[in-house]
C-alpha atoms as a PDB file:
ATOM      1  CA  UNK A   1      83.942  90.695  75.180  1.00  0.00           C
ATOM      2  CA  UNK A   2      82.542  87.573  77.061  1.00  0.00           C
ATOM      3  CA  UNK A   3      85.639  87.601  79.629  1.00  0.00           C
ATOM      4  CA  UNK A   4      85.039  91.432  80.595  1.00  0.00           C
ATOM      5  CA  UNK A   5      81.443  90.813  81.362  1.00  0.00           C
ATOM      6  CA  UNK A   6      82.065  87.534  83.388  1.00  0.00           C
ATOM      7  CA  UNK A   7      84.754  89.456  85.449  1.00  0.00           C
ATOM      8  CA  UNK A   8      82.388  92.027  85.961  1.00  0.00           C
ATOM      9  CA  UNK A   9      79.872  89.467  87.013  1.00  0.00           C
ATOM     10  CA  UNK A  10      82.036  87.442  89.409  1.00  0.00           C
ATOM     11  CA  UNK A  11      83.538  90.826  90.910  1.00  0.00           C
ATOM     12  CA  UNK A  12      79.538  91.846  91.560  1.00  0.00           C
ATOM     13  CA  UNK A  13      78.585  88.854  93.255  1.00  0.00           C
ATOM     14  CA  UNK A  14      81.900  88.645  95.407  1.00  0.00           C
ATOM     15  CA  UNK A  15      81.971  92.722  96.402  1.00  0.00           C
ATOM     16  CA  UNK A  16      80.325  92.596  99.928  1.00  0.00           C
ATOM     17  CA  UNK A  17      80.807  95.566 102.906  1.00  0.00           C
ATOM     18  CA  UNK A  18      79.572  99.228 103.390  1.00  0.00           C
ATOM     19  CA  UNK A  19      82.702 100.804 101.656  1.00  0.00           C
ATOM     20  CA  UNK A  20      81.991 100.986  97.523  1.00  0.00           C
ATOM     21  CA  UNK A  21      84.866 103.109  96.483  1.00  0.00           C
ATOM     22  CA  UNK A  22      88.199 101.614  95.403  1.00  0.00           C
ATOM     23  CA  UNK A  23      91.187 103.347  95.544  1.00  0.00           C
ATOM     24  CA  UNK A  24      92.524 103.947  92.254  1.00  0.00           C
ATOM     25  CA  UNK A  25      89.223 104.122  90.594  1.00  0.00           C
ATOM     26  CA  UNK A  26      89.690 101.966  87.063  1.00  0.00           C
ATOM     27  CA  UNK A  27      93.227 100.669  87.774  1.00  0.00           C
ATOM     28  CA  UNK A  28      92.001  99.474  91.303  1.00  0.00           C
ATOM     29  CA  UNK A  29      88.626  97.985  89.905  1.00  0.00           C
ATOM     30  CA  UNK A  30      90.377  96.125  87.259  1.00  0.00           C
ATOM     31  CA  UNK A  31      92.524  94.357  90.159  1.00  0.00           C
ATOM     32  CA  UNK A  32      89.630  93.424  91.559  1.00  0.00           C
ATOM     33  CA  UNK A  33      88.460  91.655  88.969  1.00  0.00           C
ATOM     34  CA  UNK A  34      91.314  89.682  88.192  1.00  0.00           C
ATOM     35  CA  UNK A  35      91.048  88.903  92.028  1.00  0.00           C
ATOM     36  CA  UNK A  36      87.558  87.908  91.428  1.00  0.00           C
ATOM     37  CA  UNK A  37      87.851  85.643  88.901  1.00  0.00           C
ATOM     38  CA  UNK A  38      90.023  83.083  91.415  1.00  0.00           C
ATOM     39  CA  UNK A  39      87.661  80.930  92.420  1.00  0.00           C
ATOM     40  CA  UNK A  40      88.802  80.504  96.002  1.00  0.00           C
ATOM     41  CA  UNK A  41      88.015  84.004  96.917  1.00  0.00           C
ATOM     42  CA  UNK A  42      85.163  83.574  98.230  1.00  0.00           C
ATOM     43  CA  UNK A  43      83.978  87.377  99.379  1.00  0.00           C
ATOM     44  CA  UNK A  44      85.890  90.830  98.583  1.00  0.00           C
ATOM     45  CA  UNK A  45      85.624  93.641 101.655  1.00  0.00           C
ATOM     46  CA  UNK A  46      86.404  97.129 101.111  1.00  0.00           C
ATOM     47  CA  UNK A  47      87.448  99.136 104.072  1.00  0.00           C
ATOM     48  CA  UNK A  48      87.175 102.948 104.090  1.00  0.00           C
ATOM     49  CA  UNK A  49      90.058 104.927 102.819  1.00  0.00           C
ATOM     50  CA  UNK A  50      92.958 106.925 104.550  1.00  0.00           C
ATOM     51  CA  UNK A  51      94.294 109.845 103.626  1.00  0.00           C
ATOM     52  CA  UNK A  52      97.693 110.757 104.842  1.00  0.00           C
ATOM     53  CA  UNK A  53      98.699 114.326 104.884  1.00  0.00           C
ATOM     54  CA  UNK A  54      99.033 117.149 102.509  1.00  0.00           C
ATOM     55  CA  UNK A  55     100.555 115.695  99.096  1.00  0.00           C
ATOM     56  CA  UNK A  56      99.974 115.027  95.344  1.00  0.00           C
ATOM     57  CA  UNK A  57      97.139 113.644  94.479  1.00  0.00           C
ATOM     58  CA  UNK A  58      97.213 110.893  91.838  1.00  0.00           C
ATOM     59  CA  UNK A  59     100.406 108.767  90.992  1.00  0.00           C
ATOM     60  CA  UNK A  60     100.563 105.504  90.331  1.00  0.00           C
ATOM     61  CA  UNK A  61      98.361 102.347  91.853  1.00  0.00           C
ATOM     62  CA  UNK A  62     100.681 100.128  93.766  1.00  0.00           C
ATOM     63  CA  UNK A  63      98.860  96.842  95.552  1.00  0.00           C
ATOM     64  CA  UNK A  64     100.423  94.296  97.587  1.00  0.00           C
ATOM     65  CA  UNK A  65      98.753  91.073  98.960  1.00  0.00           C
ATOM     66  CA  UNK A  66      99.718  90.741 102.948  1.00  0.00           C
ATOM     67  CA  UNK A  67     100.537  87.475 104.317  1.00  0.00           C
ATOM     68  CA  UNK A  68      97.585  84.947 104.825  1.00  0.00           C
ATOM     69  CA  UNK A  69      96.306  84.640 108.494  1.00  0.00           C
ATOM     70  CA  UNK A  70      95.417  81.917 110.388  1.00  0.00           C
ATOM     71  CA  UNK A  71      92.335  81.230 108.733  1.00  0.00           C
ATOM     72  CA  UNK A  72      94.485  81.275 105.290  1.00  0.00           C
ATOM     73  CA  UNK A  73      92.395  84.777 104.405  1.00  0.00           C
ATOM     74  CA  UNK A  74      94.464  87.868 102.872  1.00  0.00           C
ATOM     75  CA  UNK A  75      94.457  91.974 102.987  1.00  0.00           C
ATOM     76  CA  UNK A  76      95.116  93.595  99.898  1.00  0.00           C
ATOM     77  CA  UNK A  77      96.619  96.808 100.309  1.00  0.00           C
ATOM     78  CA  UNK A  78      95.979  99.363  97.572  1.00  0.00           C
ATOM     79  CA  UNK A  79      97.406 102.761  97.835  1.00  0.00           C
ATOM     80  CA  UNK A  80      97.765 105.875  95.063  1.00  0.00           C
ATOM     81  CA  UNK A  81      99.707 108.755  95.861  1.00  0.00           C
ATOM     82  CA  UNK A  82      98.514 109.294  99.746  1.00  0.00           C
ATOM     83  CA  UNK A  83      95.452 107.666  99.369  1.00  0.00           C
ATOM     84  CA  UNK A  84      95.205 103.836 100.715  1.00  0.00           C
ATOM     85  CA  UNK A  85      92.980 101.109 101.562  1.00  0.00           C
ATOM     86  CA  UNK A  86      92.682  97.736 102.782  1.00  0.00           C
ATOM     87  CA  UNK A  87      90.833  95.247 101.077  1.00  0.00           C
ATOM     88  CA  UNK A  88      89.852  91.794 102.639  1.00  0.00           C
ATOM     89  CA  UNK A  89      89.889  88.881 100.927  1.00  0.00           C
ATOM     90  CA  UNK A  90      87.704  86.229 102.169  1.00  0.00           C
ATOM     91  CA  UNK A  91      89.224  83.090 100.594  1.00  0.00           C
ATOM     92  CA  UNK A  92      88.161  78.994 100.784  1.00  0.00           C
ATOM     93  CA  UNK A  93      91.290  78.013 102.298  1.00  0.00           C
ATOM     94  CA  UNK A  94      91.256  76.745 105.661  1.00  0.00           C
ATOM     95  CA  UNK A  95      94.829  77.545 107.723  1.00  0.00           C
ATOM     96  CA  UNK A  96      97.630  79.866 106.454  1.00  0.00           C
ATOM     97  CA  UNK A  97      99.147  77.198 104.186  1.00  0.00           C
ATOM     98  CA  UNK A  98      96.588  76.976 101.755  1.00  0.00           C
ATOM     99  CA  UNK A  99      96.110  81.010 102.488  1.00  0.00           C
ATOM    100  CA  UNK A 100      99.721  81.261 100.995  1.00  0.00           C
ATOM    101  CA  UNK A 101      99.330  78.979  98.050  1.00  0.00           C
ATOM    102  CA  UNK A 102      96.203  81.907  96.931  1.00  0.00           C
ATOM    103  CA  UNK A 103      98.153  84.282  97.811  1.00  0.00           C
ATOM    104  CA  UNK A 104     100.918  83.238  95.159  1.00  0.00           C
ATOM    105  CA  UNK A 105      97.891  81.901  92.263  1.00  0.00           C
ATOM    106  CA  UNK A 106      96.421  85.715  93.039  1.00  0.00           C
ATOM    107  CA  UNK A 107      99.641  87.059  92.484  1.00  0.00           C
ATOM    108  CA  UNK A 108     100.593  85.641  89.289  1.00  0.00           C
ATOM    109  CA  UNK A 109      97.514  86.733  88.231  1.00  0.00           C
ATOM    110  CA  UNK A 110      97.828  90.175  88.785  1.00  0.00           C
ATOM    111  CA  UNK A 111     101.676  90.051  87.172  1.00  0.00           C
ATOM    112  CA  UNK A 112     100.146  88.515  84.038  1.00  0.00           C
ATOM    113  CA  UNK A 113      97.245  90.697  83.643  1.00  0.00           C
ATOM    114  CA  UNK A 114      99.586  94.210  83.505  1.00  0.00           C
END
């Protein structure tokens, strides 16, 4: 029980922007807090949510971490059904190497934690 209330914890103190809502509601806050428990993400920044078109609501949660920038931050793109968002990821690295090496840590994370 410990581990769910320190990801909660570390995902509260990291959350920062105007946008609350995650796209996928459970399935996309759980992500987050898996995210959040890396300790080189340093800040996580929802951006509002797009809607594309008439379709079926609901469906399943599919995420994918974009390539690191310059600065070695990510974007985290969560989308269900024709709902998606972009997430920032505000990480400790300092070019896009070290971006990339996160990148792959966060990623293994996320396969382990299905």
């Amino acid at each position: 029980m410990k581990e769910k209330s320190d990801s909660n914890e570390s995902l509260k103190k990291k959350l920062g922007g105007s946008h609350t809502t995650i796209v996928g509601d459970r399935l996309g806050k759980k992500v987050l807090k898996t995210i959040s428990l890396n300790s080189e993400i340093k800040k996580i920044i929802p951006s509002f949510i797009k809607v594309k078109g008439k379709g079926v609501s609901g469906g399943s949660l599919n995420c994918k971490i974009m390539r690191a920038d310059d600065r070695g931050n990510l974007r985290l793109l969560i989308s269900q059904g024709t709902t998606t968002q972009e997430i920032r990821l505000v990480t400790t690295a300092g070019d896009k190497k070290a971006g990339e090496r996160i990148r792959n840590n966060i990623n293994q994370a996320l396969l382990i934690d299905k």
